[in-house]
C-alpha atoms as a PDB file:
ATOM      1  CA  UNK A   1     115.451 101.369  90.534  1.00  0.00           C
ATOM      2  CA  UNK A   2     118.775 102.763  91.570  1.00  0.00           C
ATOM      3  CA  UNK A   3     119.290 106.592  92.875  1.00  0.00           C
ATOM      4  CA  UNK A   4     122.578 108.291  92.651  1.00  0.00           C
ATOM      5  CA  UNK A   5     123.829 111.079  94.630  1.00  0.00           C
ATOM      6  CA  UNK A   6     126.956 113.523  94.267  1.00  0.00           C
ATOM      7  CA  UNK A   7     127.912 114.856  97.830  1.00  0.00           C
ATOM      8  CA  UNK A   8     130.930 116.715  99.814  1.00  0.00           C
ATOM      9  CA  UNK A   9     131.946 114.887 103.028  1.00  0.00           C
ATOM     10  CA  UNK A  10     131.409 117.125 106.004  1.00  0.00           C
ATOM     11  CA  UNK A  11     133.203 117.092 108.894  1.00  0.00           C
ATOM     12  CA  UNK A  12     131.998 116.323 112.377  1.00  0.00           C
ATOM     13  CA  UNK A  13     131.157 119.868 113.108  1.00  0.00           C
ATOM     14  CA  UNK A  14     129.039 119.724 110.024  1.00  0.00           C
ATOM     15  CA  UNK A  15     131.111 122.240 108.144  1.00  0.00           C
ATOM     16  CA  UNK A  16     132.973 121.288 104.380  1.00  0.00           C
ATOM     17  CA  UNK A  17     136.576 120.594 104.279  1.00  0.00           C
ATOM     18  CA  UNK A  18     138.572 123.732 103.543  1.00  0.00           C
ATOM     19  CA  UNK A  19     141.389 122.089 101.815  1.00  0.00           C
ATOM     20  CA  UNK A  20     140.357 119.375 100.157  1.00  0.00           C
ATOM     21  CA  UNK A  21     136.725 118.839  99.394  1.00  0.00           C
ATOM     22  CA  UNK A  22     136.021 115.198  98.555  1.00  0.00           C
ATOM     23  CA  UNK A  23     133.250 114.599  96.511  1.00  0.00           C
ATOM     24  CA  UNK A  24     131.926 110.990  96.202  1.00  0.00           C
ATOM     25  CA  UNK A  25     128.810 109.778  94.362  1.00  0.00           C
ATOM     26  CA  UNK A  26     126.387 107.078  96.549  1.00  0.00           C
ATOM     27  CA  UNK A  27     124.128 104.874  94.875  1.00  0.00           C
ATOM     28  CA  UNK A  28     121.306 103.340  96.363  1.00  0.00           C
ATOM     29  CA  UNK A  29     117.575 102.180  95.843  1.00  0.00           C
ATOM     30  CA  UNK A  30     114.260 103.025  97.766  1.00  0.00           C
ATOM     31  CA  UNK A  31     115.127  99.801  99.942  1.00  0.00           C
ATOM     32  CA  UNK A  32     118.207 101.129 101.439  1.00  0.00           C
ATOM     33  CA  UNK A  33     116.182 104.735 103.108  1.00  0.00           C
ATOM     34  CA  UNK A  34     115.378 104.207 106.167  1.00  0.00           C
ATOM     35  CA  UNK A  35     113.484 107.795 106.535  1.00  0.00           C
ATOM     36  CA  UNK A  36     113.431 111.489 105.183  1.00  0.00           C
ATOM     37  CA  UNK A  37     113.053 114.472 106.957  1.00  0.00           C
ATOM     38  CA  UNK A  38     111.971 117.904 105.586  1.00  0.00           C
ATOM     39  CA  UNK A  39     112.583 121.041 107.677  1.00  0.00           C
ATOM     40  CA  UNK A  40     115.119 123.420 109.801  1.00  0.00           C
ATOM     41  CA  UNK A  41     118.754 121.621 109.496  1.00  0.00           C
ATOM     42  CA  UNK A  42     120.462 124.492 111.952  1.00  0.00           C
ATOM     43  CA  UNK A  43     118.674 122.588 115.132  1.00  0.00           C
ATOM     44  CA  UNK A  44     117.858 119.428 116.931  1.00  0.00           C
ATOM     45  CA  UNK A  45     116.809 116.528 114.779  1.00  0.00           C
ATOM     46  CA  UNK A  46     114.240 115.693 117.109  1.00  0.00           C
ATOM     47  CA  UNK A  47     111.293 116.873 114.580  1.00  0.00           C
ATOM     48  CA  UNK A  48     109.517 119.616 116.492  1.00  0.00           C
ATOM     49  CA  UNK A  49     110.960 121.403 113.620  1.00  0.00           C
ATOM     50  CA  UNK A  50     110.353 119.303 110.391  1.00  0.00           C
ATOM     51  CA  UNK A  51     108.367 115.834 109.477  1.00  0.00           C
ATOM     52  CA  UNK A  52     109.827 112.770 109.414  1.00  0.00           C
ATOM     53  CA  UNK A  53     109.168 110.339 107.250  1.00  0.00           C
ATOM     54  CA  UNK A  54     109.439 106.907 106.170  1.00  0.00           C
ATOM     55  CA  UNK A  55     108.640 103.598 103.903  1.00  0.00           C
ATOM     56  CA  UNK A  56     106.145 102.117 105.929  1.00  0.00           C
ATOM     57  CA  UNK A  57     104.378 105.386 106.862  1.00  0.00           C
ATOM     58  CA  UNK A  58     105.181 105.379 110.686  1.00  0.00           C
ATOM     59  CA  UNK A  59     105.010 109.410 110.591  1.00  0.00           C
ATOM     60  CA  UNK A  60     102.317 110.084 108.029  1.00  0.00           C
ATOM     61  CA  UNK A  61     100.021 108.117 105.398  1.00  0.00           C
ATOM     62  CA  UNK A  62     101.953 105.743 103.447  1.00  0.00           C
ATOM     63  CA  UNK A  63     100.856 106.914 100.500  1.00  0.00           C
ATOM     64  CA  UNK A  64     102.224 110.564 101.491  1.00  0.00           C
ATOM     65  CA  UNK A  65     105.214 109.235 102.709  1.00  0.00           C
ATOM     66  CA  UNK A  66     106.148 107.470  99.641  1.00  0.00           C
ATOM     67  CA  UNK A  67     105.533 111.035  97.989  1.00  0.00           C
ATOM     68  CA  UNK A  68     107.726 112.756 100.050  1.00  0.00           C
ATOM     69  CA  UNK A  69     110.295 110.382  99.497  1.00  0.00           C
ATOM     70  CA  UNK A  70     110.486 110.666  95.832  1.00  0.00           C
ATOM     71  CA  UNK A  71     110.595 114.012  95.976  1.00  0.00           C
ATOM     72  CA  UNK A  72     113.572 114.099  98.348  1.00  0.00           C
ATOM     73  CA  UNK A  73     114.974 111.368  96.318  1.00  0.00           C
ATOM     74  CA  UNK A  74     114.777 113.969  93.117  1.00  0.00           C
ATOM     75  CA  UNK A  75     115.641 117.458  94.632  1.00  0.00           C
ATOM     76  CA  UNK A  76     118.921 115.762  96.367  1.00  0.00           C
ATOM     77  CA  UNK A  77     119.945 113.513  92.995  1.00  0.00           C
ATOM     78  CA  UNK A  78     119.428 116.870  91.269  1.00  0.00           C
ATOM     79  CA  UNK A  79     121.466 118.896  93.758  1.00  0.00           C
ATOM     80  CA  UNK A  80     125.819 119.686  93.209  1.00  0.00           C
ATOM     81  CA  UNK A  81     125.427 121.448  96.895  1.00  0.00           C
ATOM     82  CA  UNK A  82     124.423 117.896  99.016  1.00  0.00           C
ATOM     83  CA  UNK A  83     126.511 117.227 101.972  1.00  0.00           C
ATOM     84  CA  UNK A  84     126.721 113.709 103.762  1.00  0.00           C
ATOM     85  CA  UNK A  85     127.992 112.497 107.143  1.00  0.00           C
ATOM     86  CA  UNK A  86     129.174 108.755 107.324  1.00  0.00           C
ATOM     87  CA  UNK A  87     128.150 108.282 103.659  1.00  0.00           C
ATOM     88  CA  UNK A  88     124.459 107.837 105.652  1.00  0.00           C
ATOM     89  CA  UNK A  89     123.033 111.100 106.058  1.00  0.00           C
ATOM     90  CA  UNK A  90     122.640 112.995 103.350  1.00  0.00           C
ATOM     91  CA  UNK A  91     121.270 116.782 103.549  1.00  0.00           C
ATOM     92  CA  UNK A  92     120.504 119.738 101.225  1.00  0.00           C
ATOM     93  CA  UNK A  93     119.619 123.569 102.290  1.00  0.00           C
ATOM     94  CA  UNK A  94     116.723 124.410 100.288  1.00  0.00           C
ATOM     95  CA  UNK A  95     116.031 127.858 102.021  1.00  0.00           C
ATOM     96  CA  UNK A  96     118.209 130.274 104.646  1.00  0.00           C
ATOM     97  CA  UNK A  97     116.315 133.422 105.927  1.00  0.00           C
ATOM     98  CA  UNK A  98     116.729 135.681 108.775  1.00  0.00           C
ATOM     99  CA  UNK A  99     113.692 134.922 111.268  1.00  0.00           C
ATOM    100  CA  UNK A 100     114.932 137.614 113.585  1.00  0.00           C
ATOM    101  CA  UNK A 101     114.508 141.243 113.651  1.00  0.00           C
ATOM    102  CA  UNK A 102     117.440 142.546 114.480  1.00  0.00           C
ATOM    103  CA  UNK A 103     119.836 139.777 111.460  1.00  0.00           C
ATOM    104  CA  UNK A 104     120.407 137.320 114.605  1.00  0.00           C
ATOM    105  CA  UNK A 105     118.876 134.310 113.737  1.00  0.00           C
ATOM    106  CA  UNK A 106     119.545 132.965 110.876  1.00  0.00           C
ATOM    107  CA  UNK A 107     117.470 129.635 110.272  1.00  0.00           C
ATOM    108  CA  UNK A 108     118.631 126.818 107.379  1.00  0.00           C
ATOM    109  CA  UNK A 109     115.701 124.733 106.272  1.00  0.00           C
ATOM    110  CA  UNK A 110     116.378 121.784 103.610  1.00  0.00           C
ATOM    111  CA  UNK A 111     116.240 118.019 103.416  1.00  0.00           C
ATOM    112  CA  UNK A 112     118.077 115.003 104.987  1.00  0.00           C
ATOM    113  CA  UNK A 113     117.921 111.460 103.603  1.00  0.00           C
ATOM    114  CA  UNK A 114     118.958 108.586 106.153  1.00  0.00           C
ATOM    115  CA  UNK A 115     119.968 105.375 104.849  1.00  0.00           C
ATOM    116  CA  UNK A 116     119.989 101.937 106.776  1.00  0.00           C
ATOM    117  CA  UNK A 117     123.317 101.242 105.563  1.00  0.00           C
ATOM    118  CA  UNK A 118     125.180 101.870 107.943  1.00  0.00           C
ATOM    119  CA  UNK A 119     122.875 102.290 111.273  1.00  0.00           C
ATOM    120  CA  UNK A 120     124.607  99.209 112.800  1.00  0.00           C
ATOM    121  CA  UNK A 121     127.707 100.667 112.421  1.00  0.00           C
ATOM    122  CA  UNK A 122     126.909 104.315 113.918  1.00  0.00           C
ATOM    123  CA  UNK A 123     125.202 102.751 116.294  1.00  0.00           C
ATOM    124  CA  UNK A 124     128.303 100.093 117.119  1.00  0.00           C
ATOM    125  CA  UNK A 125     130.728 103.133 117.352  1.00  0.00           C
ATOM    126  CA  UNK A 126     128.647 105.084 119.785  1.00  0.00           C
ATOM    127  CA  UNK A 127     128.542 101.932 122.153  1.00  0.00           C
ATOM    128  CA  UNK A 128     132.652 101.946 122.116  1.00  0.00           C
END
């Protein structure tokens, strides 16, 4: 079964294009994921604020996993606000709220879908 999503390229401080927005649609299948992650977006990507998972239930059940998945896979495909990095990271705000009590911090919590597309290549580009 094949996915498609409709995203906006971000740039590499993670903010749209201001000029021209280019939108481009990815398709993929359940093969090409290599994990999810639900939680806050606005930090690290380390986990200690979100779960992480994947097809072969490395982070959770499998069974969960595959769940979680899905439901990323539908919330994103039925989503015009998804941004992408690389064409390999894919992420949506589901939620921003003000966890502070004065207005000064201002948390973003959503989803991010990470294919293995292009690891090899991220990964190459780092080592240059």
């Amino acid at each position: 079964m094949s996915f498609k999503i409709t995203h906006k390229i971000m740039t590499p401080d993670n903010t749209h294009l201001s000029t021209h927005t280019l939108e481009k649609t990815k398709s993929f299948t359940l093969d090409d994921i290599d994990q999810v992650y639900f939680g806050q977006l606005n930090c690290c990507a380390c986990g200690c604020e979100g779960d992480y998972y994947d097809m072969e239930g490395s982070y959770d059940s499998k069974e969960r996993s595959l769940r979680m998945i899905n439901r990323a896979i539908r919330k994103l495909s039925m989503s015009g606000d998804v941004s992408s990095l690389d064409d390999y990271i894919f992420e949506l705000k589901t939620e921003t709220y003000d966890s502070g009590y004065w207005g000064d911090d201002v948390k973003e919590n959503g989803i991010r879908i990470y294919l293995k597309e292009n690891k090899k290549k991220v990964n190459k580009n780092l080592d240059n």
